[in-house]
PDB file of N, CA and C in Angstrom:
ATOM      1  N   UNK A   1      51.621 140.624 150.246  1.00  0.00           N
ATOM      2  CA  UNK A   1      52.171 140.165 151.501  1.00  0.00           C
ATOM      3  C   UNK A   1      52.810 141.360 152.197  1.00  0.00           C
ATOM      4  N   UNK A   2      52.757 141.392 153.615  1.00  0.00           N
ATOM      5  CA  UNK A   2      52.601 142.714 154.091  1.00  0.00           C
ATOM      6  C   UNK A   2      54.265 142.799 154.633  1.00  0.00           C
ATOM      7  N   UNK A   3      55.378 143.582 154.289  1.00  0.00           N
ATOM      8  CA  UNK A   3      56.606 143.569 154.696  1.00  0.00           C
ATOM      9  C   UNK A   3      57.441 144.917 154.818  1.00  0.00           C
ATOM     10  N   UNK A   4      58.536 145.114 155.271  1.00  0.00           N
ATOM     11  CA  UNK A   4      59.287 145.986 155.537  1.00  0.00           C
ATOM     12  C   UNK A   4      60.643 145.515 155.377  1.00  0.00           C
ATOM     13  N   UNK A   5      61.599 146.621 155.090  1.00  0.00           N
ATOM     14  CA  UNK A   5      62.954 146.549 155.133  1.00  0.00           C
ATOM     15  C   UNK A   5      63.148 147.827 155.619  1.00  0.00           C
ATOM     16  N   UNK A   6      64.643 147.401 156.558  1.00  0.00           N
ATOM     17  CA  UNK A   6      65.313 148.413 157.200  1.00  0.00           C
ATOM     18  C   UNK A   6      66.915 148.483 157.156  1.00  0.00           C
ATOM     19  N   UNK A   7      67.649 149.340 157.041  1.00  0.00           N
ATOM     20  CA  UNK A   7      69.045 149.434 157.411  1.00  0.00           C
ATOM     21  C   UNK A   7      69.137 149.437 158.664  1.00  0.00           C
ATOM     22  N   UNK A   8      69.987 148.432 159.309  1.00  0.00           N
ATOM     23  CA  UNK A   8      70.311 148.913 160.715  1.00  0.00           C
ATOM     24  C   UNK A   8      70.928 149.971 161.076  1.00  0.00           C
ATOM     25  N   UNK A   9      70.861 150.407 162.349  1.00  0.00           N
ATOM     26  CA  UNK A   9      71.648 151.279 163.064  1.00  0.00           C
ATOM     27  C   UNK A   9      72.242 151.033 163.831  1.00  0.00           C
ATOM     28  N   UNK A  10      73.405 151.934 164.751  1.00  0.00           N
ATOM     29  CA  UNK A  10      73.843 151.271 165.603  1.00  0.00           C
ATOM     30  C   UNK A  10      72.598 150.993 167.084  1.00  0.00           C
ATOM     31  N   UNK A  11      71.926 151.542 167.552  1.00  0.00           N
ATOM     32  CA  UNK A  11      70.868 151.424 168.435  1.00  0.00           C
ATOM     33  C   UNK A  11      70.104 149.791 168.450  1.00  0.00           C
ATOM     34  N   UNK A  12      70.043 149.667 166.294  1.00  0.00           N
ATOM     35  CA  UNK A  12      69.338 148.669 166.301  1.00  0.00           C
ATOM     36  C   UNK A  12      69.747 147.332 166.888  1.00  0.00           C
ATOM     37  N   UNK A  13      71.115 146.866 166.330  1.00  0.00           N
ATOM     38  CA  UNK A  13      71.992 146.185 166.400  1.00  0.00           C
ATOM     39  C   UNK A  13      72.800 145.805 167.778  1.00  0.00           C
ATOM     40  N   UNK A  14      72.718 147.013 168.601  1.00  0.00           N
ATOM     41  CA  UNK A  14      73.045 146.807 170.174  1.00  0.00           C
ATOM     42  C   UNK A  14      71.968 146.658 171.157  1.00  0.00           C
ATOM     43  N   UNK A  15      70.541 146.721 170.558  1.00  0.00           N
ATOM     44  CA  UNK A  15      69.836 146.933 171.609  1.00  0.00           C
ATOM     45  C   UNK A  15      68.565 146.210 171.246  1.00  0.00           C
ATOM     46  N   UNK A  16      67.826 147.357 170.263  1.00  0.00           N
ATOM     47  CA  UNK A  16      66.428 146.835 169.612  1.00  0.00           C
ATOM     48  C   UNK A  16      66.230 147.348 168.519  1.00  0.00           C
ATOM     49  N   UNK A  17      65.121 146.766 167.993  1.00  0.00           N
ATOM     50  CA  UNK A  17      65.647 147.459 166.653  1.00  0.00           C
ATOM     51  C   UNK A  17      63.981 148.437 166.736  1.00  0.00           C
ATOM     52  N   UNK A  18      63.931 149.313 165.563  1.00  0.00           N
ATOM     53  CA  UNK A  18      62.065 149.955 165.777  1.00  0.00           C
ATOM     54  C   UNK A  18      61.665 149.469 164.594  1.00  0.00           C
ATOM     55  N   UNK A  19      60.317 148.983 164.456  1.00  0.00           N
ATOM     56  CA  UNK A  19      59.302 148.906 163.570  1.00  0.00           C
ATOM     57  C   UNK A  19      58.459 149.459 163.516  1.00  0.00           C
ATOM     58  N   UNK A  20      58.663 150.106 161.898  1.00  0.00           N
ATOM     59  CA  UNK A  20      57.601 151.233 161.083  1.00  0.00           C
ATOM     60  C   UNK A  20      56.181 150.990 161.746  1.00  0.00           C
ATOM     61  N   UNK A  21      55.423 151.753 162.197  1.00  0.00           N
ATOM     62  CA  UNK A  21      54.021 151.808 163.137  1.00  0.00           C
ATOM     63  C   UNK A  21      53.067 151.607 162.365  1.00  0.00           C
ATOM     64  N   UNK A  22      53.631 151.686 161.069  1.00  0.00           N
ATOM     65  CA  UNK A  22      52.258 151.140 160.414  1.00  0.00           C
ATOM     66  C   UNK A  22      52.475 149.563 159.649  1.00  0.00           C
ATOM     67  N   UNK A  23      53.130 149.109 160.161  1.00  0.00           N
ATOM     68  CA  UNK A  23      53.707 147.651 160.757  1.00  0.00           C
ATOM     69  C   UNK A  23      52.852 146.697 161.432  1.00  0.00           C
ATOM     70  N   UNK A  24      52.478 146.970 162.532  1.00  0.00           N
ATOM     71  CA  UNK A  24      52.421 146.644 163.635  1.00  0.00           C
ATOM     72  C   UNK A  24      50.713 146.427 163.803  1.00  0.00           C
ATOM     73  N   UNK A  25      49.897 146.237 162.383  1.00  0.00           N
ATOM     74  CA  UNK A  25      48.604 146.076 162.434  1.00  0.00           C
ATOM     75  C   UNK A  25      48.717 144.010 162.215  1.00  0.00           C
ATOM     76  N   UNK A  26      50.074 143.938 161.137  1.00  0.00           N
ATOM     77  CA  UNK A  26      50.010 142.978 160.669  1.00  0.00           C
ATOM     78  C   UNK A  26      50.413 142.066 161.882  1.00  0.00           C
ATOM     79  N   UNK A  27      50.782 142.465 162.698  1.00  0.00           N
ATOM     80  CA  UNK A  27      51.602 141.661 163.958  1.00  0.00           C
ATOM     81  C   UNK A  27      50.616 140.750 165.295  1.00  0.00           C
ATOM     82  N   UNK A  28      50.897 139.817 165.890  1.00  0.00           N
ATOM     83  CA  UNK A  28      49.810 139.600 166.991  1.00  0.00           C
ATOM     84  C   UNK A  28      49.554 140.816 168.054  1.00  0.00           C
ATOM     85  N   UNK A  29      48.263 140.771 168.277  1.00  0.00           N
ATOM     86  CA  UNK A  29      47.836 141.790 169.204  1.00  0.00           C
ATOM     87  C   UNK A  29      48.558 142.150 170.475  1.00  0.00           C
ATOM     88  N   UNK A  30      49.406 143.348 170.533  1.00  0.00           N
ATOM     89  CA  UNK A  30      49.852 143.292 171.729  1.00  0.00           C
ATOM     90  C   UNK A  30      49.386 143.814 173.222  1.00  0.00           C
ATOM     91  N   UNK A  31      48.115 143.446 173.521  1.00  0.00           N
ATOM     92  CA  UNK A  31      47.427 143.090 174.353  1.00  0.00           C
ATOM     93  C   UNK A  31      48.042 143.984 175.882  1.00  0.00           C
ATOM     94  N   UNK A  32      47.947 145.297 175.372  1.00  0.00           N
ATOM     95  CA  UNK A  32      48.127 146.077 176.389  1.00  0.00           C
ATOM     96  C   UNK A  32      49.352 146.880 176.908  1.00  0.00           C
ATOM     97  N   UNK A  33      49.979 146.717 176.230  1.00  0.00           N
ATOM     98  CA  UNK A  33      51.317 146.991 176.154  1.00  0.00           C
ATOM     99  C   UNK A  33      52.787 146.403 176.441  1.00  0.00           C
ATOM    100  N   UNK A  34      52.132 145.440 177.051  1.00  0.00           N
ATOM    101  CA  UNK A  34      53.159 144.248 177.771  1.00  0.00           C
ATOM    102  C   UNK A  34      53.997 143.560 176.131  1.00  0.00           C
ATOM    103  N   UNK A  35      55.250 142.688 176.758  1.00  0.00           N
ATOM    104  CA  UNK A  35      56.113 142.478 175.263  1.00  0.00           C
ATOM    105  C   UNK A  35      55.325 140.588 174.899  1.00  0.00           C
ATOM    106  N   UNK A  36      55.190 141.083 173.303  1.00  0.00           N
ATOM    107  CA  UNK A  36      54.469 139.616 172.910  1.00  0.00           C
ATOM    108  C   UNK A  36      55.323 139.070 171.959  1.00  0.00           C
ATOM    109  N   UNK A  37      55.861 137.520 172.604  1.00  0.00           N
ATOM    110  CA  UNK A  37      56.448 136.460 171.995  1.00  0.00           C
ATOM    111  C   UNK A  37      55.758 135.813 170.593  1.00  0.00           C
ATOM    112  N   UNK A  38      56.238 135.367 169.974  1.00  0.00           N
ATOM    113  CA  UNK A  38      55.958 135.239 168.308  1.00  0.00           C
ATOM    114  C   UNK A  38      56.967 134.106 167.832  1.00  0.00           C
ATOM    115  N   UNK A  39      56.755 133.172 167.202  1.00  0.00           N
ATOM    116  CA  UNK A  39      58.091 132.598 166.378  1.00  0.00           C
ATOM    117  C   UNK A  39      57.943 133.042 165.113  1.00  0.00           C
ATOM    118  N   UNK A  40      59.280 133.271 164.840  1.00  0.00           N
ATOM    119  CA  UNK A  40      60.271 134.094 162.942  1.00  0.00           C
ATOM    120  C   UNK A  40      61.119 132.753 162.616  1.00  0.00           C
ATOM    121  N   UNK A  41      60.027 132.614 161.323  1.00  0.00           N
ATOM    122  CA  UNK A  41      61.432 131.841 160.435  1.00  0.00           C
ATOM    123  C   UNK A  41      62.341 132.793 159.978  1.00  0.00           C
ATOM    124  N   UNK A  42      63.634 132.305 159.433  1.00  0.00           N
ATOM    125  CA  UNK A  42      64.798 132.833 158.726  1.00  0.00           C
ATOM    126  C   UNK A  42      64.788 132.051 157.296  1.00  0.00           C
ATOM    127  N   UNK A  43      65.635 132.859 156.429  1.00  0.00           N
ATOM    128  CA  UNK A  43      65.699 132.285 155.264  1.00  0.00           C
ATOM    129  C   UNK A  43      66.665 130.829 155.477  1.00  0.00           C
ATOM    130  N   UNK A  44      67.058 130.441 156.477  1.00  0.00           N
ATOM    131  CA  UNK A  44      68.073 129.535 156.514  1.00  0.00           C
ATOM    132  C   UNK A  44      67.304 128.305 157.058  1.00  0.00           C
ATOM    133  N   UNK A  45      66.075 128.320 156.770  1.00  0.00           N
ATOM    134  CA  UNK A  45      64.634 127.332 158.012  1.00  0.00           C
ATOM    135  C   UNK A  45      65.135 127.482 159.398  1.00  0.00           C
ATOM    136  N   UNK A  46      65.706 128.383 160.375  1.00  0.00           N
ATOM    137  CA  UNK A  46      65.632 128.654 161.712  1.00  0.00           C
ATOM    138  C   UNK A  46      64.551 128.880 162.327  1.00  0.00           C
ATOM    139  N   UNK A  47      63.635 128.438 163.186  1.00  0.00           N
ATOM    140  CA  UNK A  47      62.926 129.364 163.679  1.00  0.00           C
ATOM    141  C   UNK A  47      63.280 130.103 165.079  1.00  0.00           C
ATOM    142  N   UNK A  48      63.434 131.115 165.420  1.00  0.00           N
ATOM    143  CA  UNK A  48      63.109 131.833 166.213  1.00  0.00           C
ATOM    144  C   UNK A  48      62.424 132.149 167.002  1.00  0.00           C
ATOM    145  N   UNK A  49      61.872 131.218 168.241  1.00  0.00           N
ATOM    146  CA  UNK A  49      60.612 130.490 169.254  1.00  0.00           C
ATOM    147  C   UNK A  49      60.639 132.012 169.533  1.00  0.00           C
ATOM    148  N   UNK A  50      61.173 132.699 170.250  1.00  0.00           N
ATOM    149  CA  UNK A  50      60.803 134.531 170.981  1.00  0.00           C
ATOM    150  C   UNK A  50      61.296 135.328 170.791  1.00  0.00           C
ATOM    151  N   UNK A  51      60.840 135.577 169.401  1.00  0.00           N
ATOM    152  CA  UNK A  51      61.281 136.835 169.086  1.00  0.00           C
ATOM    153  C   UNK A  51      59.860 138.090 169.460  1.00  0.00           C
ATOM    154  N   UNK A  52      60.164 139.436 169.985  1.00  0.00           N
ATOM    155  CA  UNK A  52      59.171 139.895 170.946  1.00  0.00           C
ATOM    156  C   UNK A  52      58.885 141.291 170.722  1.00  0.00           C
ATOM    157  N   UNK A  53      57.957 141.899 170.200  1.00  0.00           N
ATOM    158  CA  UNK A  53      57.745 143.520 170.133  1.00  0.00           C
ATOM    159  C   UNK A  53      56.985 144.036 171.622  1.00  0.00           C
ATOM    160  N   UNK A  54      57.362 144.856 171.523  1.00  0.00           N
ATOM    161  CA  UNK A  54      56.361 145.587 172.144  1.00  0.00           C
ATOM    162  C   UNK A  54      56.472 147.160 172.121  1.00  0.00           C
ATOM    163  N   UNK A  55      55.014 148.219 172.425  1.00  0.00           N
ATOM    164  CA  UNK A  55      55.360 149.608 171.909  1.00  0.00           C
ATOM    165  C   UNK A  55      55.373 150.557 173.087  1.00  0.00           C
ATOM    166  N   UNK A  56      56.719 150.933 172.943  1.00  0.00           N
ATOM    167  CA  UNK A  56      57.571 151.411 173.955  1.00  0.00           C
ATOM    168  C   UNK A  56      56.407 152.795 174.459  1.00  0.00           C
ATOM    169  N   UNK A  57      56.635 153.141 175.431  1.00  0.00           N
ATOM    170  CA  UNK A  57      55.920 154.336 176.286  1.00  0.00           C
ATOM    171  C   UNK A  57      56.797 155.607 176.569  1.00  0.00           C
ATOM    172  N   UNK A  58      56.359 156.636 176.576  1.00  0.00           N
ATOM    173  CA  UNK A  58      56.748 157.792 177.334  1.00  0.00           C
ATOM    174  C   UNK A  58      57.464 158.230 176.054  1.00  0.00           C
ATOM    175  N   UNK A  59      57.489 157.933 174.832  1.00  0.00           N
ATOM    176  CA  UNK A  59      58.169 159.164 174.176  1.00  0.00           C
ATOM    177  C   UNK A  59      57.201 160.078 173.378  1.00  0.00           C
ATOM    178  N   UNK A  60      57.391 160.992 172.888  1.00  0.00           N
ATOM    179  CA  UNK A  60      56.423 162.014 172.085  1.00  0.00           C
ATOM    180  C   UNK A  60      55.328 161.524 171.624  1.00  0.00           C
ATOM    181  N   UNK A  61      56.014 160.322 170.583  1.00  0.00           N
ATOM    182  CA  UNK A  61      54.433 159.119 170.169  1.00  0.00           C
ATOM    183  C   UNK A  61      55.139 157.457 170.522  1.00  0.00           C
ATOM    184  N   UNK A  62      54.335 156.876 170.445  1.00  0.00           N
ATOM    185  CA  UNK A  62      54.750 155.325 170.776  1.00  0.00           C
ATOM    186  C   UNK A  62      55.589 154.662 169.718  1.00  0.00           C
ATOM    187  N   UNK A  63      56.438 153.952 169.690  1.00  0.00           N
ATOM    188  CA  UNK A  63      57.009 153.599 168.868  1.00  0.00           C
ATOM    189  C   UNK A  63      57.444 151.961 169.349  1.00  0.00           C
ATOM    190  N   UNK A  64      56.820 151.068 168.124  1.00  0.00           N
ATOM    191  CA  UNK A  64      57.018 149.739 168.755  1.00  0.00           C
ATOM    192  C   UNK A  64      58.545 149.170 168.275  1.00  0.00           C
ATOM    193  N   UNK A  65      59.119 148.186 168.595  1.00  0.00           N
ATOM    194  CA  UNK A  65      60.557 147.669 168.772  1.00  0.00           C
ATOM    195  C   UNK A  65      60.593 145.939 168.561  1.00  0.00           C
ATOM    196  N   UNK A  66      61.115 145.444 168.053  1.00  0.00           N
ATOM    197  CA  UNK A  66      61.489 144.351 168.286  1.00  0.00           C
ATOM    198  C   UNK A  66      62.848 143.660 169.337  1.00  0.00           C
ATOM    199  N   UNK A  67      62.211 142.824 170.221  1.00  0.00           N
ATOM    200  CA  UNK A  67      63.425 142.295 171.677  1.00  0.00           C
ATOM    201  C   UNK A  67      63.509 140.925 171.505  1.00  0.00           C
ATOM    202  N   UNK A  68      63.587 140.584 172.709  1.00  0.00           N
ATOM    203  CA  UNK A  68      63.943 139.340 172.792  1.00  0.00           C
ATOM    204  C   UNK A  68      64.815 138.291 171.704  1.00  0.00           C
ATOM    205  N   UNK A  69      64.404 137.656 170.808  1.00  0.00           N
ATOM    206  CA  UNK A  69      65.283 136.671 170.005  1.00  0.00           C
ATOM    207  C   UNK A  69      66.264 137.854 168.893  1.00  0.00           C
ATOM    208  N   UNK A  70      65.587 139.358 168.970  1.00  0.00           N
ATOM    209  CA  UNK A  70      66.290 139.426 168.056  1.00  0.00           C
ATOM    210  C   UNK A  70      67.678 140.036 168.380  1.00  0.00           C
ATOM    211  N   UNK A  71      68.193 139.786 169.570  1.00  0.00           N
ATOM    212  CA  UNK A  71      69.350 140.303 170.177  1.00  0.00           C
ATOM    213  C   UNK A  71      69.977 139.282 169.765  1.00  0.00           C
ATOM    214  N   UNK A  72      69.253 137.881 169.890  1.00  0.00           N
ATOM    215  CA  UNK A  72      70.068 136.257 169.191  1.00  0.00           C
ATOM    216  C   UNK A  72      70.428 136.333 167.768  1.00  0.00           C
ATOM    217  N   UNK A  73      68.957 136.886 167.624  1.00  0.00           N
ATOM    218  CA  UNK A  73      69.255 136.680 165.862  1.00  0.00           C
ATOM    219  C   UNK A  73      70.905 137.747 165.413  1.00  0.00           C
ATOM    220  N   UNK A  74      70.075 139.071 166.230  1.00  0.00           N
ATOM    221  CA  UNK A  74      71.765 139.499 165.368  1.00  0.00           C
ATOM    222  C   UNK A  74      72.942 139.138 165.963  1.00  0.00           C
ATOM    223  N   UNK A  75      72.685 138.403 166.913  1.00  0.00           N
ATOM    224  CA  UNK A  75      74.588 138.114 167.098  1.00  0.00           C
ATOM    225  C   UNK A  75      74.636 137.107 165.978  1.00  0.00           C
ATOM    226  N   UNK A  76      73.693 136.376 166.211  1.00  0.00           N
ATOM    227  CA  UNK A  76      74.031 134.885 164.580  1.00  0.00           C
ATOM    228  C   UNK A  76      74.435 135.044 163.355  1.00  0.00           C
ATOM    229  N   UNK A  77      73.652 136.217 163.252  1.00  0.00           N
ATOM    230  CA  UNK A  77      73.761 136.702 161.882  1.00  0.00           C
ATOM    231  C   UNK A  77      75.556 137.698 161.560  1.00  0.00           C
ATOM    232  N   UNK A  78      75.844 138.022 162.837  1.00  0.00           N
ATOM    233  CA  UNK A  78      76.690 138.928 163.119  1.00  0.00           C
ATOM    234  C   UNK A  78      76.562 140.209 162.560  1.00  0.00           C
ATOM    235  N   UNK A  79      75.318 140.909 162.624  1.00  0.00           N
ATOM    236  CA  UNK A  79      74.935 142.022 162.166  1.00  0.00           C
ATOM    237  C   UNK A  79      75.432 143.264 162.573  1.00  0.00           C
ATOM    238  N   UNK A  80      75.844 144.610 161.414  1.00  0.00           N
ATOM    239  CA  UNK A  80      76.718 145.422 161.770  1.00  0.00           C
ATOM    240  C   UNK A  80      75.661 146.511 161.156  1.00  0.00           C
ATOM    241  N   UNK A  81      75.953 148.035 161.729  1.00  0.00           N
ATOM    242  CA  UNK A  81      75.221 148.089 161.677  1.00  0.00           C
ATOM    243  C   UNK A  81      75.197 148.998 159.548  1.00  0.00           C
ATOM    244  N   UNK A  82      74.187 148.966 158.955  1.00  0.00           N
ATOM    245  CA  UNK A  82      74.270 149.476 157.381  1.00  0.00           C
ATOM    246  C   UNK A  82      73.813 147.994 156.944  1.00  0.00           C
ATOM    247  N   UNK A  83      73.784 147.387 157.628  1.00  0.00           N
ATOM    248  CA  UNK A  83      72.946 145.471 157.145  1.00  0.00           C
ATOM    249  C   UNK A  83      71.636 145.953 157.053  1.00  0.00           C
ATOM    250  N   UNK A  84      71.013 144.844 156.143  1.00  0.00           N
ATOM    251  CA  UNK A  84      70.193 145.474 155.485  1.00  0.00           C
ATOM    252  C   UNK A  84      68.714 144.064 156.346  1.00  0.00           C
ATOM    253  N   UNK A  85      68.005 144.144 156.729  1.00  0.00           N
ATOM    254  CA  UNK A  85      66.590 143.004 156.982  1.00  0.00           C
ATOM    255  C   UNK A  85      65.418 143.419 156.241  1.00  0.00           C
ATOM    256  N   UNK A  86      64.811 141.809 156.146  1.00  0.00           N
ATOM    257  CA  UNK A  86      63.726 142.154 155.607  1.00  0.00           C
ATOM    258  C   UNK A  86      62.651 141.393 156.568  1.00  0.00           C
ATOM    259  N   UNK A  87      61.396 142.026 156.610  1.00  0.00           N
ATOM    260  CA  UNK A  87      60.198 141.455 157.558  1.00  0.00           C
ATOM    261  C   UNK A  87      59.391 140.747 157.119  1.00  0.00           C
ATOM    262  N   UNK A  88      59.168 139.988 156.596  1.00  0.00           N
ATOM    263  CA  UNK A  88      57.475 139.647 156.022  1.00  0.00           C
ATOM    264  C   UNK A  88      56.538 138.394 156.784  1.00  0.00           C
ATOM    265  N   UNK A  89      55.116 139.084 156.225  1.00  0.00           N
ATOM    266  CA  UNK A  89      54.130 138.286 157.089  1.00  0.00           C
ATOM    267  C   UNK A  89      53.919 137.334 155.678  1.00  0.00           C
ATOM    268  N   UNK A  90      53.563 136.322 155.976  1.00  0.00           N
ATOM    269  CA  UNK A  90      52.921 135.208 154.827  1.00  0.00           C
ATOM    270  C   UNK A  90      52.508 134.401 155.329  1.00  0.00           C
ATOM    271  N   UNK A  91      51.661 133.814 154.351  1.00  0.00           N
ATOM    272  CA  UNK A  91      50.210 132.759 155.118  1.00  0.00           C
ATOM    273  C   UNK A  91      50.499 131.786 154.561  1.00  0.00           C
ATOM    274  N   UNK A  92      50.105 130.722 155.663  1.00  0.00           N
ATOM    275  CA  UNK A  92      50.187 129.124 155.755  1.00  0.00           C
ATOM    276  C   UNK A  92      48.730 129.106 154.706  1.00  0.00           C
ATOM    277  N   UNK A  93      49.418 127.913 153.879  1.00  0.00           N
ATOM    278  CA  UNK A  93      48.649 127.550 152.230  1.00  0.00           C
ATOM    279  C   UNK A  93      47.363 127.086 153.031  1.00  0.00           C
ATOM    280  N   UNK A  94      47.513 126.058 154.101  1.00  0.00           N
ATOM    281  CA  UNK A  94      46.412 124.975 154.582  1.00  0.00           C
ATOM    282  C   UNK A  94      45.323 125.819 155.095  1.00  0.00           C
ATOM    283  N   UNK A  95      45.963 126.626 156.175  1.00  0.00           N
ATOM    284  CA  UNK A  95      44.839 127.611 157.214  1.00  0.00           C
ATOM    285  C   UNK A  95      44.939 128.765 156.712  1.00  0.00           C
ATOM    286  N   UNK A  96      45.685 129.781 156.278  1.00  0.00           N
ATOM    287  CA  UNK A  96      45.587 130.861 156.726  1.00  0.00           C
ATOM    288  C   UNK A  96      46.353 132.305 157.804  1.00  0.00           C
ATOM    289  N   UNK A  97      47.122 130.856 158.030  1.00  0.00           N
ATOM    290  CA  UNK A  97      47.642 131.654 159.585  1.00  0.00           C
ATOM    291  C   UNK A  97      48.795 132.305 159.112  1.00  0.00           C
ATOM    292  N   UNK A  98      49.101 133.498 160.077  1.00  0.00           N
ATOM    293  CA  UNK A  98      50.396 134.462 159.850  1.00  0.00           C
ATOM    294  C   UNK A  98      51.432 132.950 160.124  1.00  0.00           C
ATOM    295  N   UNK A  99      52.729 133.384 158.843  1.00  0.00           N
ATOM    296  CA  UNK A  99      53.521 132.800 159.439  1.00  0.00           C
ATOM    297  C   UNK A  99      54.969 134.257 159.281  1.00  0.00           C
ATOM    298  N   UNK A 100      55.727 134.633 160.558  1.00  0.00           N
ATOM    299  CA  UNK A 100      56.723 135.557 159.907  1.00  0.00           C
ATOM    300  C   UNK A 100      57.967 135.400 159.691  1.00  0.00           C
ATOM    301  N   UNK A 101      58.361 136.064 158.682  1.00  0.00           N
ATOM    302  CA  UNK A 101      59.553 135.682 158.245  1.00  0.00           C
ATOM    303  C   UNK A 101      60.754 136.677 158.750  1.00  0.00           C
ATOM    304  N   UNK A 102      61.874 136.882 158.387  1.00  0.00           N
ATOM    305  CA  UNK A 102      63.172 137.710 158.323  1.00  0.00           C
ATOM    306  C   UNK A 102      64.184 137.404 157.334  1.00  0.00           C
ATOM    307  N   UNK A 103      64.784 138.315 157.243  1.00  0.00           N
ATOM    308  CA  UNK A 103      65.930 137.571 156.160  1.00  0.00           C
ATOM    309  C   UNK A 103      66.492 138.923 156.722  1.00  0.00           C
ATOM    310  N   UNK A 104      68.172 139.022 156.363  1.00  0.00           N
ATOM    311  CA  UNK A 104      69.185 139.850 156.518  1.00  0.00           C
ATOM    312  C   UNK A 104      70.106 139.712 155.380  1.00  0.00           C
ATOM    313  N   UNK A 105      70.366 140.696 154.877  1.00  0.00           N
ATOM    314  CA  UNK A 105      71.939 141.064 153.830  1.00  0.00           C
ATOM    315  C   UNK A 105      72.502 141.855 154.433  1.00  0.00           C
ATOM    316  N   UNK A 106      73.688 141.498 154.240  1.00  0.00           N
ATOM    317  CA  UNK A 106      75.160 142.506 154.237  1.00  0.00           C
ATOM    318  C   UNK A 106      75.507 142.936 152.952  1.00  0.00           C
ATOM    319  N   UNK A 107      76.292 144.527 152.996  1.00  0.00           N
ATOM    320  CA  UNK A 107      76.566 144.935 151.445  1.00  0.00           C
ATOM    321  C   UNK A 107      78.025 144.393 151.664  1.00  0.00           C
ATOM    322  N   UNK A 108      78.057 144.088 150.061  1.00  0.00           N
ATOM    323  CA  UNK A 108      79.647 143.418 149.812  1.00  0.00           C
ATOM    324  C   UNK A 108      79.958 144.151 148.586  1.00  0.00           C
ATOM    325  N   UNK A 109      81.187 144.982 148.700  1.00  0.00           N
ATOM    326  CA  UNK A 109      81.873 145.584 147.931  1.00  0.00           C
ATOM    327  C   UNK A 109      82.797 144.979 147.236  1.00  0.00           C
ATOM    328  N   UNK A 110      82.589 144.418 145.624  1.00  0.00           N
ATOM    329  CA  UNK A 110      83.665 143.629 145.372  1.00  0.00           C
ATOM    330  C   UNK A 110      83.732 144.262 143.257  1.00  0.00           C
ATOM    331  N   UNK A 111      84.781 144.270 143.375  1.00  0.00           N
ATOM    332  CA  UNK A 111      85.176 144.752 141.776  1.00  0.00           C
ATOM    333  C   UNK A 111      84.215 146.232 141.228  1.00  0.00           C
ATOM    334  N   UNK A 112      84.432 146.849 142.512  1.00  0.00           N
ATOM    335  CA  UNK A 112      83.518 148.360 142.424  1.00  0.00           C
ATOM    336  C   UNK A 112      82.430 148.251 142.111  1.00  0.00           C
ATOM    337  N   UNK A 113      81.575 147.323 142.609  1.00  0.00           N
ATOM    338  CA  UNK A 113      80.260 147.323 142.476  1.00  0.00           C
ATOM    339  C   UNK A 113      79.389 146.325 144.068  1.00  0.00           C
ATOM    340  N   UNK A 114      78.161 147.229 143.960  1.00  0.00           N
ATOM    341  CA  UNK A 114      77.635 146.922 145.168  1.00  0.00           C
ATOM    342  C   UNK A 114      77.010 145.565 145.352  1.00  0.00           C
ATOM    343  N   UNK A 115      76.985 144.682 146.041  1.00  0.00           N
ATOM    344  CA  UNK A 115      75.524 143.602 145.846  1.00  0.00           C
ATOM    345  C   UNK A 115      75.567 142.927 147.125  1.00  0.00           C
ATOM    346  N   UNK A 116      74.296 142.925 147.376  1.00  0.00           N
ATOM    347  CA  UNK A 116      73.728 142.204 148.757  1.00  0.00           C
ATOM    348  C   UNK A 116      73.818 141.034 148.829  1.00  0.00           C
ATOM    349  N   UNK A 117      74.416 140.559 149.826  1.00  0.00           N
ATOM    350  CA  UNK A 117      74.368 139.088 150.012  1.00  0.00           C
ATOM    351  C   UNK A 117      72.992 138.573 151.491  1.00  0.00           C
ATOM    352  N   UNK A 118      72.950 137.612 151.407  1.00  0.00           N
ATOM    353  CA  UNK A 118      71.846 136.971 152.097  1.00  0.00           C
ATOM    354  C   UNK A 118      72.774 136.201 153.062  1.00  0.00           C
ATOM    355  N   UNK A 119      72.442 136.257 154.658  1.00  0.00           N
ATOM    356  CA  UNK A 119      73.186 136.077 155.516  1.00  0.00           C
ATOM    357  C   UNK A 119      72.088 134.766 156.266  1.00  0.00           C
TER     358      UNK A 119
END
């Protein structure tokens, strides 16, 4: 199953976040460069009707981004930035079809030891 994890940044978290380019095969076609709407489940069964990439222009090389819902998602989540997401594509048992996911941890420092929690 085809996925990614990222630490946020602050860029990500205030604005958009970027997705690894070799990402972005598994994703719906973005049909020219214009931004394409998608629904993301969450680990919490949310879905996320528009959440939206598209691959930005004019810098050295293209680099695609995730917009729209996920400016929602991280205020919900209240994401800071060193939070940790995860991406994944997975297929509906019946058809076949992409379905995508997200999940987010925060690190929690407790009795000198590290461990991720699921937000």
């Amino acid at each position: 199953m085809p996925s990614f994890e990222k630490y946020l940044t602050e860029v990500d978290v205030n604005k958009q976040v970027a997705i690894p380019s070799a990402f972005v095969q598994h994703l719906p076609d973005s049909e020219g460069g214009r931004t394409i709407t998608f629904p993301v489940h969450d680990v919490s069964g949310k879905v996320w009707e528009n959440f939206g990439y598209y691959i930005r222009k004019g810098d050295d090389y293209p680099k695609p981004v995730f917009q729209k819902d996920w400016r929602k998602y991280v205020r919900d989540k209240r994401l800071r930035p060193g939070d940790k997401i995860i991406f994944r594509v997975e297929r509906n048992g019946d058809n076949g079809a992409p379905i995508y996911t997200i999940a987010a941890q925060k690190k929690i420092e407790l009795l000198g030891s590290t461990i991720w929690s699921y937000v």
